[in-house]
Each structure stands twice: as structure tokens, then as C-alpha cells.
Protein backbone atom coordinates (compact mmCIF):
# COMPACT_ATOMS: atom_id res chain seq x y z
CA UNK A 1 10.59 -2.59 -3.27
CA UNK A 2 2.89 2.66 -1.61
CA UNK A 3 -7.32 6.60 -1.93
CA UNK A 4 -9.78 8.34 -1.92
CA UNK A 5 -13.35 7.31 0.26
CA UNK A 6 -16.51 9.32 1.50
CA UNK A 7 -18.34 8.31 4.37
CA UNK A 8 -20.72 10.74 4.88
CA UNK A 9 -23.30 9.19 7.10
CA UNK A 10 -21.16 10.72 10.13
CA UNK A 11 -22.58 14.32 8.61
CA UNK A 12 -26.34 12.90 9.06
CA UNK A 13 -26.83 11.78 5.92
CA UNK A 14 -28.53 8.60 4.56
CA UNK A 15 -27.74 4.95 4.95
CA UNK A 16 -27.39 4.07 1.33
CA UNK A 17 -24.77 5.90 0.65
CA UNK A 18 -22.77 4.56 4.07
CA UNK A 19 -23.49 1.16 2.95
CA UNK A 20 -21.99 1.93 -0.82
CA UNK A 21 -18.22 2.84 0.74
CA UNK A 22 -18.40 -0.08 2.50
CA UNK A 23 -19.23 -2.03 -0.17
CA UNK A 24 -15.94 0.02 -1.94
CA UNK A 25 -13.86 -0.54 1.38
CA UNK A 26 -14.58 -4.43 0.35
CA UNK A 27 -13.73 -4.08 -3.45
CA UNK A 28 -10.58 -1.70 -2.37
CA UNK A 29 -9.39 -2.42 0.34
CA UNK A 30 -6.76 -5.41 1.91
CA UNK A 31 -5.30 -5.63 5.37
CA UNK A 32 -3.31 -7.84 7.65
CA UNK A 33 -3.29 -8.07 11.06
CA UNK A 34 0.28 -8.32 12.63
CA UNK A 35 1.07 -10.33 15.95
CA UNK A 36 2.97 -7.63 17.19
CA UNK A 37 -0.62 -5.16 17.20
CA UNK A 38 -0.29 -3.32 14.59
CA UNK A 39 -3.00 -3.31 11.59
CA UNK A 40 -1.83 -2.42 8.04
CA UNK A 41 -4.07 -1.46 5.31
CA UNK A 42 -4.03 -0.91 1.78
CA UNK A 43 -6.45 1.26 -0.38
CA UNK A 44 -6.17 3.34 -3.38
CA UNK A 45 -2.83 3.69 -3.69
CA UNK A 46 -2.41 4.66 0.88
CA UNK A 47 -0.73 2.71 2.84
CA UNK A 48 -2.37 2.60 6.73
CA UNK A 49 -1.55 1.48 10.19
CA UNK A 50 -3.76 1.17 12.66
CA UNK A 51 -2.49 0.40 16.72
CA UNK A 52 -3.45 1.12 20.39
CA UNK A 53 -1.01 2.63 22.46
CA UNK A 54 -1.35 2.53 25.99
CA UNK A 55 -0.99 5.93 27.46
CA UNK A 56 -3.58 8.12 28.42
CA UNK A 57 -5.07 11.09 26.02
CA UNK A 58 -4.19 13.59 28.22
CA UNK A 59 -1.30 16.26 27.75
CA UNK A 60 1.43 14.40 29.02
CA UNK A 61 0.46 10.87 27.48
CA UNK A 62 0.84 12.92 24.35
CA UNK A 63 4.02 14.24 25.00
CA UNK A 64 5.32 10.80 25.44
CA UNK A 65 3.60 9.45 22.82
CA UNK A 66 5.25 11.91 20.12
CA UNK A 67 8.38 11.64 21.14
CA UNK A 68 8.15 7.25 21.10
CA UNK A 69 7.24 7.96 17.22
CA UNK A 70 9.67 10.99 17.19
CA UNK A 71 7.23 13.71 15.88
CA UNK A 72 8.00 16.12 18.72
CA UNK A 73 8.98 18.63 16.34
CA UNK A 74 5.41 18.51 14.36
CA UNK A 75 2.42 20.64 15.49
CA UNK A 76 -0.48 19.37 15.48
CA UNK A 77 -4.41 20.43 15.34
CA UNK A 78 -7.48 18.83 16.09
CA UNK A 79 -9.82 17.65 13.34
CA UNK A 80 -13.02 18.75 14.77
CA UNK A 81 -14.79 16.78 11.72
CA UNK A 82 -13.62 13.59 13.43
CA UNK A 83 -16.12 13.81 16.15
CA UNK A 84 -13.65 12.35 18.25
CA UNK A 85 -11.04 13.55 20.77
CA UNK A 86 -8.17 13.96 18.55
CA UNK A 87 -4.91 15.36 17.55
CA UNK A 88 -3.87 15.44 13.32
CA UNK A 89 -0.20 15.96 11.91
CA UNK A 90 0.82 15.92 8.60
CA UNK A 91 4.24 15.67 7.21
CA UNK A 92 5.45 15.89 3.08
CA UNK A 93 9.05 14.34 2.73
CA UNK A 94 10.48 15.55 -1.07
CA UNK A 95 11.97 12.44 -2.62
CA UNK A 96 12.97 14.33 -6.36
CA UNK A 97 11.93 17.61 -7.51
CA UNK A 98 8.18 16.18 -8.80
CA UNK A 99 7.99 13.81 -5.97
CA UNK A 100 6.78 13.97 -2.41
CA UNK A 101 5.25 11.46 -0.19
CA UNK A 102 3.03 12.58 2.78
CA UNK A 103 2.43 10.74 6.13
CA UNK A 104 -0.32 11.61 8.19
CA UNK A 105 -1.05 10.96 11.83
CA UNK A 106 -4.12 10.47 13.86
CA UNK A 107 -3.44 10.68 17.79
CA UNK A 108 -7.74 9.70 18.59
CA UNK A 109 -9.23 8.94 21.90
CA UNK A 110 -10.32 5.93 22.55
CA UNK A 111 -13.20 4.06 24.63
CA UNK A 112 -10.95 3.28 27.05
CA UNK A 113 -9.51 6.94 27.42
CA UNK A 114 -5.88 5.58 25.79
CA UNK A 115 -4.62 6.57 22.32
CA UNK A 116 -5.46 4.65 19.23
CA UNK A 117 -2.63 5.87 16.67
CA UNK A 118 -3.47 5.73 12.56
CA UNK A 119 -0.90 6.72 10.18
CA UNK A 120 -1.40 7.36 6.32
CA UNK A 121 1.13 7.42 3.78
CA UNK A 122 0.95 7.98 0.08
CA UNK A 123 2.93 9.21 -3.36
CA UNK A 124 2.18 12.36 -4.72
CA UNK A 125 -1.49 12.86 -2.91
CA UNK A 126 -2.84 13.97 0.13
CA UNK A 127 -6.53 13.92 0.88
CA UNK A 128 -7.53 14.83 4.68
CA UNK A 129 -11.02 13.66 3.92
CA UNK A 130 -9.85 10.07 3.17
CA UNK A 131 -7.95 9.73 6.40
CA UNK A 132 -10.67 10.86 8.89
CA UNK A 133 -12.98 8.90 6.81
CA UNK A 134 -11.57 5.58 6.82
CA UNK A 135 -10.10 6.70 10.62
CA UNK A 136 -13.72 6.45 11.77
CA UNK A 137 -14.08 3.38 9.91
CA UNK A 138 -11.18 1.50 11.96
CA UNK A 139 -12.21 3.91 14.99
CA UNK A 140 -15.83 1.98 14.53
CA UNK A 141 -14.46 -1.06 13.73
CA UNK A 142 -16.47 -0.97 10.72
CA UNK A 143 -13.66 -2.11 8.21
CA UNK A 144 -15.59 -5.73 6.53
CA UNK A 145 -13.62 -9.12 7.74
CA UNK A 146 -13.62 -10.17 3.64
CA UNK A 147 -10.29 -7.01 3.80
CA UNK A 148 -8.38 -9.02 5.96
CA UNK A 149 -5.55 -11.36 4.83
CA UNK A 150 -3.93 -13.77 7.67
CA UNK A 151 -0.17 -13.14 8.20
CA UNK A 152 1.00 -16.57 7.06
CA UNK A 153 -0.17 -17.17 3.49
CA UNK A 154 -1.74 -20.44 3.33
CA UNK A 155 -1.87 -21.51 -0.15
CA UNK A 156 -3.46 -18.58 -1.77
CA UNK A 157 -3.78 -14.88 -1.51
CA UNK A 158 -7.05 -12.23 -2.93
CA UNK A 159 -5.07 -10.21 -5.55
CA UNK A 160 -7.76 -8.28 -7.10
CA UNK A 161 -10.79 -9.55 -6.76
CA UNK A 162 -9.79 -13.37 -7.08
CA UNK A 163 -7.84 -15.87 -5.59
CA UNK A 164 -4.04 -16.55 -6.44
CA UNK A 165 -2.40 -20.01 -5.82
CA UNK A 166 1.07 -19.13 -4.54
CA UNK A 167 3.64 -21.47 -3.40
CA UNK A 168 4.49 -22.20 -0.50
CA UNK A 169 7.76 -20.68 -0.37
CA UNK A 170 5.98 -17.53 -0.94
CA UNK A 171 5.50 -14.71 2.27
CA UNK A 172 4.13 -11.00 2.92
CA UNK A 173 7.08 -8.56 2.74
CA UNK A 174 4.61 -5.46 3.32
CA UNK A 175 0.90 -4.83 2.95
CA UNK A 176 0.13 -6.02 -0.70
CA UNK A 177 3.85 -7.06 -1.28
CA UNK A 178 4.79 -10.99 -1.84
CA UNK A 179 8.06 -12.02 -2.72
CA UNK A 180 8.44 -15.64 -3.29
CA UNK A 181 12.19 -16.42 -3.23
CA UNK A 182 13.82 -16.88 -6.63
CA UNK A 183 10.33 -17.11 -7.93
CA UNK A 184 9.66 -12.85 -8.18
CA UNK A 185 7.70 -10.04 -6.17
CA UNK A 186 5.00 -7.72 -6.96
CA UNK A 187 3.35 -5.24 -5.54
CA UNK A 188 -0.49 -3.57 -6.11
CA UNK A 189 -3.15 -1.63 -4.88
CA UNK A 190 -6.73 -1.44 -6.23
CA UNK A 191 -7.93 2.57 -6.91
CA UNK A 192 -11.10 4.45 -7.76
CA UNK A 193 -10.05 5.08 -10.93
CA UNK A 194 -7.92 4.88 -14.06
CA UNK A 195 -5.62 7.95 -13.22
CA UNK A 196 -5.13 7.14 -9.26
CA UNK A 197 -3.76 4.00 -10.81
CA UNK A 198 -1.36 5.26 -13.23
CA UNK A 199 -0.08 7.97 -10.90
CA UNK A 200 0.50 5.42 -8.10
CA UNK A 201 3.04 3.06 -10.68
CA UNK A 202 4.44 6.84 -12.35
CA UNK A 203 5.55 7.28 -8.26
CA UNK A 204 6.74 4.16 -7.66
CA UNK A 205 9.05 3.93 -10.23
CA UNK A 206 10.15 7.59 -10.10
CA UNK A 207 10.79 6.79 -6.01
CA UNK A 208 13.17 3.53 -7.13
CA UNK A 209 14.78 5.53 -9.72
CA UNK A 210 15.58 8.48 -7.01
CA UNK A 211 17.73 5.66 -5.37
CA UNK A 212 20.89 4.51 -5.29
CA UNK A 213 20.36 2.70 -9.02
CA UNK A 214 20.93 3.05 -13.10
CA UNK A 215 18.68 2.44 -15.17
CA UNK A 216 20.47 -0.31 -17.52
CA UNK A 217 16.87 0.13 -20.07
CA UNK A 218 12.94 1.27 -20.48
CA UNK A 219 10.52 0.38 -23.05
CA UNK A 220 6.79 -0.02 -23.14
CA UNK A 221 5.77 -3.28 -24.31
CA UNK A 222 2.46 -5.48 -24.56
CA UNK A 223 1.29 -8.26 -22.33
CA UNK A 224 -1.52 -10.10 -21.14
CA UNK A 225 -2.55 -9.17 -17.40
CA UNK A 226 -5.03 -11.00 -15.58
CA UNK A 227 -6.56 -11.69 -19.01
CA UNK A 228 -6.62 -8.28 -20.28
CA UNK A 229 -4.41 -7.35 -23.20
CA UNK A 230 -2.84 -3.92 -21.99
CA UNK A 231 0.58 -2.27 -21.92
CA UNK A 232 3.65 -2.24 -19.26
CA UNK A 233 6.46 -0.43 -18.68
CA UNK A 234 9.73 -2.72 -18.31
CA UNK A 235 12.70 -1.46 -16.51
CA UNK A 236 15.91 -2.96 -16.03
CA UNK A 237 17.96 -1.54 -13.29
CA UNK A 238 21.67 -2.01 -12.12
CA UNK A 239 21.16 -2.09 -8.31
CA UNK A 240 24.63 0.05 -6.83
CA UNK A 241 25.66 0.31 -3.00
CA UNK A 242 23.30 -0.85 -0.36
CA UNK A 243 20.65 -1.30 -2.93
CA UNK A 244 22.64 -4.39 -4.33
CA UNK A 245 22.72 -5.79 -0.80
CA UNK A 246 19.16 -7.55 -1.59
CA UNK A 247 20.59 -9.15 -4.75
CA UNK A 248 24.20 -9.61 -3.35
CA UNK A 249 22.58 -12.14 -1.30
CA UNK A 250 20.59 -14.12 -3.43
CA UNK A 251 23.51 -13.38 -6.68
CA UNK A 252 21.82 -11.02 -8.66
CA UNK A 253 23.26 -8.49 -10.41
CA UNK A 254 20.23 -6.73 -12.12
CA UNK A 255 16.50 -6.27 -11.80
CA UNK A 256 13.89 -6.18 -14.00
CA UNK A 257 10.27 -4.57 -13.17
CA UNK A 258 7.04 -4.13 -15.08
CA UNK A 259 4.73 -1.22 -13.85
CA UNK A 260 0.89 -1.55 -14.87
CA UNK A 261 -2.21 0.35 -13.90
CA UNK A 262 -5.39 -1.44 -15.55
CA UNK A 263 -9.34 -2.12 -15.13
CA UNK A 264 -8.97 -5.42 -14.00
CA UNK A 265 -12.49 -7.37 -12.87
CA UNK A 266 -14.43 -4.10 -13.07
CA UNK A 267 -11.59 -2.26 -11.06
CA UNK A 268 -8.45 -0.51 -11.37
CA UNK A 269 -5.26 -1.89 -10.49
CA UNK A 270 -1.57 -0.60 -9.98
CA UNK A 271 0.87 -3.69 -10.17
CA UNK A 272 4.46 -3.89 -9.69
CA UNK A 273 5.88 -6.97 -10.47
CA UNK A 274 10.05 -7.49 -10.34
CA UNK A 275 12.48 -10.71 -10.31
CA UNK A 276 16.42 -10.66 -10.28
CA UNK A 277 18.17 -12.11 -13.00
CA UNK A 278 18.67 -15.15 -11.59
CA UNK A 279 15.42 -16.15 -10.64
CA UNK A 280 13.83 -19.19 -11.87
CA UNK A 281 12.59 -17.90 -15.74
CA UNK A 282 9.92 -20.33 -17.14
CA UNK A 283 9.31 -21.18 -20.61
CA UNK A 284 7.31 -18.00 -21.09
CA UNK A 285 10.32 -15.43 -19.75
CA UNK A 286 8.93 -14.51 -16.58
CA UNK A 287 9.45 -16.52 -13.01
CA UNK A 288 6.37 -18.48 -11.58
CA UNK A 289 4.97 -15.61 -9.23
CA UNK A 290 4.40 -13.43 -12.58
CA UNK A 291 3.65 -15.60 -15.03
CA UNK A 292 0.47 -16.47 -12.62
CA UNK A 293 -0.49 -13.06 -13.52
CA UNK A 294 0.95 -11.82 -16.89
CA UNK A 295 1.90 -13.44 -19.94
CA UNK A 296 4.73 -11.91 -22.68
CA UNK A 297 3.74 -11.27 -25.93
């Protein structure tokens, strides 16, 4: 079942304002780093990758290098903003007629004189100045340790601000994703503001409902999240074709999911949270992964 940052001490401006976007890269931000080399990050609704690949920044390392990703056809430019030795591409693919998610690409030169690659990829929004800015940032290295979740989830997780006991049967399916078998999944990000938020869940569910699905019901209803009395939209969908494959397997049939965007701890949150219909339901009609986080009214 994926934000918007100015660092502008790179344009000779002051320290105090550097040190406040860090200080929102550590409210904002999470990340994992993968065994395999590649960083992902999460922030304000984007999600990021970070890796090194090991051909040269010349001409034909870069021919090589787009066609391992297969972005031969794009053209690129270089950001001259970056102030580093770089090509930027930028892609939109149209999921529905109101829909389109953009990927962006950062081909940088490193120390070493090999390619560091950084992709970005968001819903409905595109914003050049937060991928060179947090580029420098992972560039830098400057991203704060406190974003950084280990791969293997060891008893408990950040989710927005505080820590959340999982189980242990629970794993990363994606950067900000756990699913917890028979127990339910969710999703989030943490945004700059109230409308980032809600346009993030508004994408999300109008990307699940552009697949191969029917919408069995909607309705708004109240809950409690993370202590806050608020609102979500519930949606039960009839998973068809290879989209049942995922509940084939475990025996479910449909699929239930509450969207929410809320100020949560003096931030705003978009949460996704989903279980089949035969997951484990508790007492208070939601499996254990949710009910940790939202109550039924």
C-alpha cells in the first residue's frame, strides 16, 4: 500500500536559520539505512533515496549510469544552485486525470569523483528547491543520526514524535510503512503543515482507488488518534486481479483503510492505517497495530 525545506546558509546567509531546518529535518524527517546501500528517506509527504554508484562523473560514466536506471530517454540540466557537479531530471507519471506523481533525479559528483545518485518522489507536488536542499544535506552528510531507524525493528519504532511498542512479528515494508502480519499496516509522513498533510492522504487514496479495486463503501467518521479527537476517512475496498494476490495469500477478501492528516505533538501528520478482514480485530474493532494508535468511537 508516498516536503518542503529551506536551507539557505549555502546562499551566504546566517547560521540560525541553517540550524532551524535542521532542527525541522529532526522533527520531519525518518530514514533507514538498507544493507544493500541504498538510503531511504521520508519527509513531508517525499519519498528519497540516497546511493553511491561507482562510475566515474564523466560523459561516459553517465551514459552508463542512465541507462542501469533506464532514464536514457530523459534530458537532463545542471542545477547550477547545487554548487556541485551535477546533472537534474525530472519526470511526472499521470496516474488519473487530477493525479500525477513526479520523480526527480540527482546525478552529483562526489569527493571521490564517482556519482552519488538521489531520487525524489511525491503525489501531486514538485518543489526543485526541496530536492537540492535536502540533496546538499545528504551530499554534506548533514542529515541528524536521531532520523535514522535500524532495518530490523527491535521492539519499538519513532512514529511521530514518540515511541511505538510493536510486536515482534512486526517489519518495514517501505520507508514509514509497517505491516505486522494479521495484526494491520499503516503508513505516515510528518509535513509542514495542515494542507501538505491532507493533500498527501487525498493522493494516496485517489492512487489506490486508480487501481485495479471497488470501492465496496466511504464515510467520514470520528476517532481518537494519538490522543487527539479528529476525523477519518474509512474505506472499504474489494481488492480484484493482482491486487487480491496480497489478500489471496493471507484469505482476505476485503480491505478496510482509514486516511488521517492531523497536528499531532505540535506537528502534522498523514496516516494510513489498513487491515484485511481477517486480521486479528480486538475488542475495540481495530487489529493490535491500530488500536496502538487510534481508538473507534
Amino acid at each position: 500500500m508516498f516536503r518542503k525545506l529551506l536551507i539557505l546558509i549555502a546562499l551566504g546567509l546566517s547560521t540560525p536559520l541553517f540550524s532551524q531546518t535542521i532542527d525541522e529535518v529532526k522533527t520531519r524527517m525518518q530514514a533507514i539505512n538498507n544493507p544493500n546501500g541504498v538510503t531511504f528517506y521520508n519527509m513531508d509527504g517525499y519519498r528519497i533515496t540516497s546511493e553511491e554508484i561507482n562510475k566515474p562523473f564523466t560523459e561516459k560514466g553517465m551514459r552508463k549510469s542512465l541507462r542501469q536506471y533506464n532514464l536514457g530517454d530523459l534530458k537532463g540540466k545542471k542545477d547550477e544552485q547545487l554548487g556541485l557537479n551535477n546533472l537534474y531530471f525530472s519526470m511526472s507519471d499521470k496516474v488519473t486525470e487530477t493525479c500525477s506523481v513526479t520523480t526527480s533525479y540527482y546525478f552529483i559528483e562526489n569527493s571521490g569523483g564517482t556519482i552519488s545518485f538521489i531520487t525524489f518522489s511525491a503525489a501531486n507536488k514538485h518543489d526543485q528547491d526541496f530536492d537540492r536542499n535536502i540533496a546538499k544535506l545528504i551530499m554534506n552528510k548533514q542529515i541528524p543520526s536521531e532520523c535514522f531507524e535500524p532495518m530490523e525493528i527491535r521492539g519499538s519504532i519513532n512514529f511521530a514524535g514518540r515511541k511505538l511498542e510493536l510486536n515482534s512479528n512486526c517489519y518495514w515494508t517501505s520507508i514509514n510503512t509497517v505491516q505486522c502480519p494479521y495484526d494491520g499496516e499503516m503508513n505516515w509522513s510528518m509535513h509542514k503543515d495542515a494542507a501538505d498533510a491532507k493533500l498527501a492522504i487525498d493522493s494516496q487514496m485517489e492512487i489506490t482507488k486508480a487501481h485495479d479495486v471497488e470501492v465496496i463503501s466511504q464515510s467520514t467518521i470520528d476517532v481518537i488518534f494519538e490522543d487527539v479527537p479528529t476525523t477519518a476517512v474509512k474505506v472499504v475496498y474489494d481488492l480484484k486481479g493482482i491486487a487480491s494476490v496480497a489478500g489471496g495469500m493471507s484469505g482476505g477478501k476485503t480491505l478496510t483503510a482509514y486516511y488521517i492528516a492531523e497536528a499531532v505533538r505540535g506537528n502534522y501528520i498523514s496516516c494510513v492505517m489498513s487491515h484485511w478482514n481477517n486480521d486479528d480485530i480486538q475488542n475495540g474493532g481495530l487489529p493490535i497495530l491500530l488500536s496502538r494508535v487510534m481508538k473507534l468511537k
